[in-house]
N, C-alpha and C. Protein backbone atom coordinates (compact mmCIF):
# COMPACT_ATOMS: atom_id res chain seq x y z
N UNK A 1 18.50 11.01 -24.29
CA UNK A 1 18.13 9.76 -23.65
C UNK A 1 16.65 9.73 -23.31
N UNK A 2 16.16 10.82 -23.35
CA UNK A 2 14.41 10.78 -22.59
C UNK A 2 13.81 10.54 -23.95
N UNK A 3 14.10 10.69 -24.82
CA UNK A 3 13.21 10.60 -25.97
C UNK A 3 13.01 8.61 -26.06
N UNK A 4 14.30 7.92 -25.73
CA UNK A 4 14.33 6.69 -25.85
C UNK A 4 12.99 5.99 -24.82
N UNK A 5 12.89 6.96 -23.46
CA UNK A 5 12.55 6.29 -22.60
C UNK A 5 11.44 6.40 -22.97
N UNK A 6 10.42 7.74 -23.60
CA UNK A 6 9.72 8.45 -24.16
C UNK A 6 8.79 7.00 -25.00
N UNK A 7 10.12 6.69 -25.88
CA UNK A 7 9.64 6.25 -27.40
C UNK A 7 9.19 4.82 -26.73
N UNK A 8 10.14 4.00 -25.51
CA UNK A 8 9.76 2.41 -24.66
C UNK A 8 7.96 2.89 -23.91
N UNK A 9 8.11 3.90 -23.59
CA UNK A 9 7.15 3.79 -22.47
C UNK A 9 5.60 3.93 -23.34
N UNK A 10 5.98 4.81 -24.47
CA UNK A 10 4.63 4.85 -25.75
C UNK A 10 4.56 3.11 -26.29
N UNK A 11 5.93 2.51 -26.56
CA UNK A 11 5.03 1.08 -26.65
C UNK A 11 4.69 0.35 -26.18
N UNK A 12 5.12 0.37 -24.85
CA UNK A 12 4.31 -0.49 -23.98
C UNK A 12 3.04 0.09 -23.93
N UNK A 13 2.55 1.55 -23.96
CA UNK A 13 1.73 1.92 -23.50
C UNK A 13 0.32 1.33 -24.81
N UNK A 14 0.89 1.29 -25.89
CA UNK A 14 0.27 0.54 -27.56
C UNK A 14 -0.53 -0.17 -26.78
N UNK A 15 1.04 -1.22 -26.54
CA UNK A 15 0.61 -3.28 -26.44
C UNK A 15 -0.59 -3.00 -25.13
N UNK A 16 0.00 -2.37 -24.11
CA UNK A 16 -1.47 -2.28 -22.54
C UNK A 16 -2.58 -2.22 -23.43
N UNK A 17 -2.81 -1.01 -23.85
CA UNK A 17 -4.18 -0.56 -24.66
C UNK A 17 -4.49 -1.73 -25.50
N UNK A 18 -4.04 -2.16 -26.55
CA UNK A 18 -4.06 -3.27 -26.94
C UNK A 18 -4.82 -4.63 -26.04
N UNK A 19 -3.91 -5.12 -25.38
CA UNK A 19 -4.45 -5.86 -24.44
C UNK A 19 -5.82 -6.02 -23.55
N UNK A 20 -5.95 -4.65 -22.95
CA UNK A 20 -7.10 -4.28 -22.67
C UNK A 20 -8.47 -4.34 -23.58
N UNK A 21 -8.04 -3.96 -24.59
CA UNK A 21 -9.56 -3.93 -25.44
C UNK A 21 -9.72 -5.40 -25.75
N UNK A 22 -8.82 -6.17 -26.07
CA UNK A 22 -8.44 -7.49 -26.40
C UNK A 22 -9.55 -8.21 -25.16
N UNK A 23 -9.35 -8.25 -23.80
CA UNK A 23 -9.78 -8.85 -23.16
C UNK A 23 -11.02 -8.22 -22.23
N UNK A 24 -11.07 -7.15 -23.00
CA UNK A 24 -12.70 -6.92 -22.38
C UNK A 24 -14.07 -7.51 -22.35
N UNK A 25 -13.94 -8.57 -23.61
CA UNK A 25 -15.18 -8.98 -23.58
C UNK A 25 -15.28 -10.17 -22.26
N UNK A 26 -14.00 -10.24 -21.53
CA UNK A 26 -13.78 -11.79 -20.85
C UNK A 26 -14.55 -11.16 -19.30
N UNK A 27 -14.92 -12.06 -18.71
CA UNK A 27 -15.37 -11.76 -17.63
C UNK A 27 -14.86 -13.01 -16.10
N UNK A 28 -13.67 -13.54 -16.65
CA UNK A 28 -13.41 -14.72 -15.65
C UNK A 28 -12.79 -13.74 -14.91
N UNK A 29 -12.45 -14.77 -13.51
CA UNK A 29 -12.01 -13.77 -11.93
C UNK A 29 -10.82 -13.38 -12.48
N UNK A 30 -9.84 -14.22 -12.97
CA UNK A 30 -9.05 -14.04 -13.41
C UNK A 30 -8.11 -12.84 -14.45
N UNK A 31 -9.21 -12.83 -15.16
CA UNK A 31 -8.94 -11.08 -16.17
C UNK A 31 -9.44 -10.36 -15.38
N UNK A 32 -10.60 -10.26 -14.26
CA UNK A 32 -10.89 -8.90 -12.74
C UNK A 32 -9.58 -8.51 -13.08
N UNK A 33 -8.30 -9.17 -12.28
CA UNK A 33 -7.67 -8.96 -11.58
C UNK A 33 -6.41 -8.53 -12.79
N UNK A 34 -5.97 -9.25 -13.89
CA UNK A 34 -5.44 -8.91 -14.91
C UNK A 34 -5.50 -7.71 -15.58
N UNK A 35 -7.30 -7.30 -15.53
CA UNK A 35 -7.63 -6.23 -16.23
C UNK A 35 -7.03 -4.88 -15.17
N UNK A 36 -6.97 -5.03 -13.84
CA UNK A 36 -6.92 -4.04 -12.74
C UNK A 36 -5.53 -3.71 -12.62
N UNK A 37 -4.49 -4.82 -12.94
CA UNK A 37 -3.02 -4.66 -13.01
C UNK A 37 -2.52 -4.20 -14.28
N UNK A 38 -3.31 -4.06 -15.60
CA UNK A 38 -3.20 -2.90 -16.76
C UNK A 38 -3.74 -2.17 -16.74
N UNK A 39 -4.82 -2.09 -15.91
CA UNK A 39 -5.39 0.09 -15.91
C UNK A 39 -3.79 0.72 -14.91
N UNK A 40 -3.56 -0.22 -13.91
CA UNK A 40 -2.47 0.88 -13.56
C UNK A 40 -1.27 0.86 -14.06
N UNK A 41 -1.12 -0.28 -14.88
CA UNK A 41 0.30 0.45 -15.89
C UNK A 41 0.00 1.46 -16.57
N UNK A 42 -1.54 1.20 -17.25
CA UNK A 42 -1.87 2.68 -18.10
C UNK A 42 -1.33 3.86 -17.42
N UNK A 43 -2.00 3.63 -16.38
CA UNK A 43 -2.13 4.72 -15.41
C UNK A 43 -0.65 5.33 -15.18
N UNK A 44 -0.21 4.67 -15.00
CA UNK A 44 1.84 5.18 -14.77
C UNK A 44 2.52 5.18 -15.47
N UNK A 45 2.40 4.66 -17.30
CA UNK A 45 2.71 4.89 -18.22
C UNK A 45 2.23 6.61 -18.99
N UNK A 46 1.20 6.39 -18.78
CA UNK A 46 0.34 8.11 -18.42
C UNK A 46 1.02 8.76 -18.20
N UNK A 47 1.70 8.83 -16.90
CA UNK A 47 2.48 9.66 -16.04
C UNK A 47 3.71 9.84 -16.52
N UNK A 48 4.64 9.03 -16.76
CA UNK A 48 6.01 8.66 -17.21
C UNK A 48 5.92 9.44 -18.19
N UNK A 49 5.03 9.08 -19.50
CA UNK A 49 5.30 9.83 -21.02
C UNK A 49 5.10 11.20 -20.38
N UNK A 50 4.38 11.58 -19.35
CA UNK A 50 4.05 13.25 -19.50
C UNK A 50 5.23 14.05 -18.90
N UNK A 51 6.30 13.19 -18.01
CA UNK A 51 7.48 13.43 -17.58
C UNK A 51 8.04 13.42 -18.57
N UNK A 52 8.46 13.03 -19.51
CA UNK A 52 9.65 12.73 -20.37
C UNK A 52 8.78 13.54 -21.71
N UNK A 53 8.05 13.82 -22.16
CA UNK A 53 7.59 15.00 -22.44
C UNK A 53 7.42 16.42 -22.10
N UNK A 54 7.87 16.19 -20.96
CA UNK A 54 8.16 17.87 -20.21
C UNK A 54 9.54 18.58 -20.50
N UNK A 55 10.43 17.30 -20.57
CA UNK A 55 11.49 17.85 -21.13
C UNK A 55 12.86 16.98 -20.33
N UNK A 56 13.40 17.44 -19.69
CA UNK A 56 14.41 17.03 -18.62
C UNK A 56 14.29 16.65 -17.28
N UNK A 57 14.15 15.11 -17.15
CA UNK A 57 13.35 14.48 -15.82
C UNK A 57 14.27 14.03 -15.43
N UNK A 58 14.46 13.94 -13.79
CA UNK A 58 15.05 13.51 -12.92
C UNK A 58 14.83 12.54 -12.37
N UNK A 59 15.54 11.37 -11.66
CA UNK A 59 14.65 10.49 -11.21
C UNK A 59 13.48 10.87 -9.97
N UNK A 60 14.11 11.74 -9.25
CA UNK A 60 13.01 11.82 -8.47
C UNK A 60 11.35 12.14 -8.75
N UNK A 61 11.01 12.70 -9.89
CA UNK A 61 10.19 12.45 -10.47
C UNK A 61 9.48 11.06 -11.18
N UNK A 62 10.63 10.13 -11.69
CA UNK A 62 9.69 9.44 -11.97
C UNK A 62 10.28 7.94 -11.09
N UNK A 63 10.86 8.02 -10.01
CA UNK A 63 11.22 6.65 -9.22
C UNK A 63 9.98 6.29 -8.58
N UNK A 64 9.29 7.13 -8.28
CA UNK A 64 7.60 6.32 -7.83
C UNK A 64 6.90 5.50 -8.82
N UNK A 65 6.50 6.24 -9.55
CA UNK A 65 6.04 5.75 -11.33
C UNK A 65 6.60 4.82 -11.86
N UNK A 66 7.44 4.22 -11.90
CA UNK A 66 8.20 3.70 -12.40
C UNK A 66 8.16 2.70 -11.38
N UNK A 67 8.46 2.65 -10.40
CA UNK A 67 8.21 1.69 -9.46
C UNK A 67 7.05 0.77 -9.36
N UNK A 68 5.91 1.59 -9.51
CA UNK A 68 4.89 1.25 -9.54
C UNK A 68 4.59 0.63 -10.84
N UNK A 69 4.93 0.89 -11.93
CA UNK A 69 4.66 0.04 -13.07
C UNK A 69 5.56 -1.23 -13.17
N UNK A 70 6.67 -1.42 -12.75
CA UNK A 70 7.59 -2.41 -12.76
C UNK A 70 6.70 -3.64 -12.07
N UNK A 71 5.92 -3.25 -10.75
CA UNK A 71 5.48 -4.04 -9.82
C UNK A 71 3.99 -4.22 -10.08
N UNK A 72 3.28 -3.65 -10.94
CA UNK A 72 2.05 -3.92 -11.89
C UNK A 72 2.40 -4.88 -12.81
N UNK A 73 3.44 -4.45 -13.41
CA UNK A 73 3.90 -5.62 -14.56
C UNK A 73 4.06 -6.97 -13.93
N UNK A 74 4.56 -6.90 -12.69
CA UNK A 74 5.30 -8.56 -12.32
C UNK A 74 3.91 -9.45 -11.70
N UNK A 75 3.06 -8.42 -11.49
CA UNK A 75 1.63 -8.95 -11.30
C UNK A 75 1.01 -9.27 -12.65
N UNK A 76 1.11 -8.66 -13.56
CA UNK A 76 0.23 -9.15 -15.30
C UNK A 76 0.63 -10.70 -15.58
N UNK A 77 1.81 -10.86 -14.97
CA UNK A 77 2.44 -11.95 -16.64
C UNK A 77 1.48 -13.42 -15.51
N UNK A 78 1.86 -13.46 -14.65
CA UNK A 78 1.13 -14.66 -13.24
C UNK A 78 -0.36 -14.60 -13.31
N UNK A 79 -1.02 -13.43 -13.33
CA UNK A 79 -2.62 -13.35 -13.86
C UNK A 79 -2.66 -14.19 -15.26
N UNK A 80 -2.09 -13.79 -16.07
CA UNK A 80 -1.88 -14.07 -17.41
C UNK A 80 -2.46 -16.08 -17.85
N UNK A 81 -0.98 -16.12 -16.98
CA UNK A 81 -0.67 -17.22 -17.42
C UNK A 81 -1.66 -18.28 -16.84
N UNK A 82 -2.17 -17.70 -15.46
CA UNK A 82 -3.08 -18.52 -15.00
C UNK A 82 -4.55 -18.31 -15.59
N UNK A 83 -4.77 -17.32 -16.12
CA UNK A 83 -6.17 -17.78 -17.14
C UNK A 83 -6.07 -18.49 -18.70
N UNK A 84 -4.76 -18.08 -18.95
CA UNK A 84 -4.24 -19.13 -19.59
C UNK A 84 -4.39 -20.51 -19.73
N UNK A 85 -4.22 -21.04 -18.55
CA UNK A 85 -4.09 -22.60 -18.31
C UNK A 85 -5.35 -22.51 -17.73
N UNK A 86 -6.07 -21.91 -17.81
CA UNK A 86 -7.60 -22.23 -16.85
C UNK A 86 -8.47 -22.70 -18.29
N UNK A 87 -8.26 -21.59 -19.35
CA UNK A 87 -8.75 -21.36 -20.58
C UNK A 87 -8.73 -22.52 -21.21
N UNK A 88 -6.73 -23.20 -20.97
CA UNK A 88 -6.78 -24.57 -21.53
C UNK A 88 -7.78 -25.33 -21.28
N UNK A 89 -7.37 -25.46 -20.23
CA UNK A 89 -8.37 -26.43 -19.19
C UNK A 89 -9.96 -26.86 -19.19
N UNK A 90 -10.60 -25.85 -19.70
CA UNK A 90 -12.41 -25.67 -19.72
C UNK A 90 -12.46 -25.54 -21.44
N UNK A 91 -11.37 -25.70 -22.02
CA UNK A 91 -11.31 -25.28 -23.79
C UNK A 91 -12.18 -24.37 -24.46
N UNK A 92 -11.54 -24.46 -25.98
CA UNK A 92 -11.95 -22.87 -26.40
C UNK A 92 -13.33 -22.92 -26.80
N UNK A 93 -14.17 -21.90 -26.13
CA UNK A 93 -15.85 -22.19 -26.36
C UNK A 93 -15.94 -20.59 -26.99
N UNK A 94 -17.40 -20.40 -26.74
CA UNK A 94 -18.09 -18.58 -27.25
C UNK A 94 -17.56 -18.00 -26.33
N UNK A 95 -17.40 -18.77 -24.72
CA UNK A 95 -17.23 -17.44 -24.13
C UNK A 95 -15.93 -17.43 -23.50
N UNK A 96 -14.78 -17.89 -24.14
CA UNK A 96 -13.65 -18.31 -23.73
C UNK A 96 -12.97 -17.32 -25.14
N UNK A 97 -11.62 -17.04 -24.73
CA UNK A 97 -11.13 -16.73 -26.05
C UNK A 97 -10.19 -17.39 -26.51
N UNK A 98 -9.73 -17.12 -27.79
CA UNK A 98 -9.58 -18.10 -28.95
C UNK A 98 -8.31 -18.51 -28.79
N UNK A 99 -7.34 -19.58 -29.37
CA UNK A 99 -6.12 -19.85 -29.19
C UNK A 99 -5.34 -19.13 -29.63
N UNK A 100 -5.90 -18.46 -30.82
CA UNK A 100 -5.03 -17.50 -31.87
C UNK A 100 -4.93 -15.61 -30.72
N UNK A 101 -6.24 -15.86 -30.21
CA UNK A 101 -6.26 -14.76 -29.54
C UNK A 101 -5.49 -14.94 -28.12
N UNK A 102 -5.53 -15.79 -27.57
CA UNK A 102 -4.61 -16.19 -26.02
C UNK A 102 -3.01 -16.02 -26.60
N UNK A 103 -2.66 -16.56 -28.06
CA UNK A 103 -0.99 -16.58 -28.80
C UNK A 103 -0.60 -14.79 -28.92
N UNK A 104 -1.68 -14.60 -29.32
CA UNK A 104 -1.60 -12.85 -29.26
C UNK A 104 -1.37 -12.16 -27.96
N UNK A 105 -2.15 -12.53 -27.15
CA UNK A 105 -1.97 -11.44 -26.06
C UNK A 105 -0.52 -11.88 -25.46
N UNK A 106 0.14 -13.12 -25.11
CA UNK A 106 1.07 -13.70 -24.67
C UNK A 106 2.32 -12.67 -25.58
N UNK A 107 1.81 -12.75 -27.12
CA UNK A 107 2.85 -12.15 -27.44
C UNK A 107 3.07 -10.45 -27.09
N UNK A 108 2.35 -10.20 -26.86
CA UNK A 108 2.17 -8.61 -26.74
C UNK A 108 2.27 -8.18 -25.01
N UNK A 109 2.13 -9.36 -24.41
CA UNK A 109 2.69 -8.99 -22.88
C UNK A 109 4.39 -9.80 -22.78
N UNK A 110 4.22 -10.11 -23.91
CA UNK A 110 6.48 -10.91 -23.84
C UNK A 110 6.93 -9.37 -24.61
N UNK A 111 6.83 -8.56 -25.39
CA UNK A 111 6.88 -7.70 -25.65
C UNK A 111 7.24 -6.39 -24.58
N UNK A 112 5.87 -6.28 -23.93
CA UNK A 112 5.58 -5.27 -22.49
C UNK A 112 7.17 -5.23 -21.89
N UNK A 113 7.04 -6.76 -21.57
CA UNK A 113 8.18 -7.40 -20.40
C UNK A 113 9.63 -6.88 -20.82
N UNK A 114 10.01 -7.39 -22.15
CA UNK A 114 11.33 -6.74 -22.83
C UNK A 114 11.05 -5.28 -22.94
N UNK A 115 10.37 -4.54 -23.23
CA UNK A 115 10.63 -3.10 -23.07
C UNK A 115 11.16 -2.45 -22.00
N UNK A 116 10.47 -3.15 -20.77
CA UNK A 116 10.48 -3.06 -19.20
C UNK A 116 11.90 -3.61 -18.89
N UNK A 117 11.95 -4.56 -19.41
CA UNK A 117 14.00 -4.98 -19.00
C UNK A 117 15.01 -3.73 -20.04
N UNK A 118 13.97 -3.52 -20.92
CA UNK A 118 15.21 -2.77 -21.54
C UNK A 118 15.24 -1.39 -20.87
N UNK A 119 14.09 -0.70 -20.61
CA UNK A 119 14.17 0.55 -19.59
C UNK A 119 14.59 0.87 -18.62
N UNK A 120 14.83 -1.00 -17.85
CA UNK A 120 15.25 -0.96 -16.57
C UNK A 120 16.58 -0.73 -16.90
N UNK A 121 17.30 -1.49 -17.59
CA UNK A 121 18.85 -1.40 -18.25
C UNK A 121 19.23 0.39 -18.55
N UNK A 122 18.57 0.94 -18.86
CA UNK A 122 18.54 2.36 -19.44
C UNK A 122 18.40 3.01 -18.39
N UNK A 123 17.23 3.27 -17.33
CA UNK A 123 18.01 3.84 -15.83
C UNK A 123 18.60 3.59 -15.39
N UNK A 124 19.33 1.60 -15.28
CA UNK A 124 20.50 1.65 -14.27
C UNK A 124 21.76 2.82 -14.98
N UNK A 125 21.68 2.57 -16.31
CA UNK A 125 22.93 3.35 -17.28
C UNK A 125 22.53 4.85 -16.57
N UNK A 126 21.73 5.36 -16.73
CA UNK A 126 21.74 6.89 -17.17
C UNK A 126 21.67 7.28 -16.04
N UNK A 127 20.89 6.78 -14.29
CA UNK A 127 20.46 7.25 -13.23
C UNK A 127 21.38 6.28 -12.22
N UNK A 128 22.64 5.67 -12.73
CA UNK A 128 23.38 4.90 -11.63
C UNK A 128 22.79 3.56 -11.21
N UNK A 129 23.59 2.77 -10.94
CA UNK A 129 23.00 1.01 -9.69
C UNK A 129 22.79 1.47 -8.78
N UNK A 130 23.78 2.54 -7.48
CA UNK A 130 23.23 2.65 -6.58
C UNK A 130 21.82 2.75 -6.46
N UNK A 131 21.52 3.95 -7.20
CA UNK A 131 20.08 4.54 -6.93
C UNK A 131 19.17 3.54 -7.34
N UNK A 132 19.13 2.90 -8.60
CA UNK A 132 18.06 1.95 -9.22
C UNK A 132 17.92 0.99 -8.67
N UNK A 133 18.59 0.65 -7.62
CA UNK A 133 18.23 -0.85 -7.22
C UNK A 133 17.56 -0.09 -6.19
N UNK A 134 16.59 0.58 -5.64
CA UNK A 134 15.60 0.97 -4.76
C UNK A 134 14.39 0.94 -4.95
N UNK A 135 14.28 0.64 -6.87
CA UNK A 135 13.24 0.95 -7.31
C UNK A 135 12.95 0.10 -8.46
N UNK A 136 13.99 -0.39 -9.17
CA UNK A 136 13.36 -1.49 -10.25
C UNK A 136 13.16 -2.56 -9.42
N UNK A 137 12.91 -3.73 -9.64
CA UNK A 137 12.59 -5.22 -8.73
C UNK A 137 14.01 -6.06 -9.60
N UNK A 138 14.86 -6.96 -9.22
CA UNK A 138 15.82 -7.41 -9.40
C UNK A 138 15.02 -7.88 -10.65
N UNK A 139 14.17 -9.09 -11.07
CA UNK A 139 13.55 -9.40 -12.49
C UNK A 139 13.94 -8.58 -12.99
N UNK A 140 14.14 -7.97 -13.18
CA UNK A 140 14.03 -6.11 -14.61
C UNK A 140 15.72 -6.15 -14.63
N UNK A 141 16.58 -6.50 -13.79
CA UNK A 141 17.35 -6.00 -14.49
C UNK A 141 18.52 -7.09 -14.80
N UNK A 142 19.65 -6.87 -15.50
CA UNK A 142 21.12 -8.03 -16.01
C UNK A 142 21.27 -9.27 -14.81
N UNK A 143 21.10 -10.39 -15.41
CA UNK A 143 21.43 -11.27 -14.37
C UNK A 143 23.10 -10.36 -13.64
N UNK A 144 24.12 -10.64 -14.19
CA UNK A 144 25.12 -9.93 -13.59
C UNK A 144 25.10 -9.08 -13.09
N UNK A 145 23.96 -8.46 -13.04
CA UNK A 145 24.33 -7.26 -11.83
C UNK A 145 23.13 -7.61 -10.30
N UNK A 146 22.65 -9.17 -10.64
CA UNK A 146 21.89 -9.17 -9.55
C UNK A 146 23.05 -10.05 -8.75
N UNK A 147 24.09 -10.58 -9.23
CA UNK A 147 24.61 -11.84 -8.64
C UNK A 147 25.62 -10.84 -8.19
């Protein structure tokens, strides 16, 4: 099972990197704050792969980490969307980026998001509901098991 979590947490970790270089050249308030909520998924995606590369992880090892990236993530997609519609808004110039490039990143953070529901699904399985609901955010996981 760690190799699965292993193999989710390396692609999200792609699409972040991805993303990041993607929007470096931008300098609105908006990517500040976007760009600061993907250094620390890096950052806890970092962590996670080096757990599940160690071999046999427990949650208590990675329920912080994991926590913390769930709640980085639910901060990306709201940054996102609001430079998004800002971008609309002032249209696509030199120092704005491109429509083809705004369709890209959208797709590669809808991506992030499903990995993240599917991982969440994969600790409630492997590490129990009791325990996981302390630490994923209800978003992340089966409508039916929030109702």
């Amino acid at each position: 099972m760690s190799y699965q979590f292993e193999e989710l947490f390396a692609d999200i970790q792609k699409d972040n990197r991805k993303v990041l270089d993607d929007i470096e050249p931008f300098e609105h308030p908006l990517v500040v704050l976007l760009r600061k909520c993907l250094e620390e998924q890096e950052y806890m995606l970092d962590r996670l792969i080096e757990e599940f590369e160690e071999g046999k992880t427990e949650l208590k090892d990675i329920k912080t980490n994991c926590s913390a990236l769930f709640h980085a993530n639910q901060k990306v997609n709201p940054y996102f969307a609001e430079w998004k519609r800002a971008t609309g808004w002032i249209g696509y110039k030199d120092d704005t980026p491109s429509e083809e490039l705004m369709k890209s990143l959208e797709e590669r953070l809808d991506e992030m998001q499903d990995d993240l529901i599917e991982i969440a699904a994969k600790l409630d399985e492997e590490y129990g509901e009791s325990t996981t609901k302390y630490f994923i955010p209800t978003f992340y996981l089966p409508e039916e098991r929030v109702n």
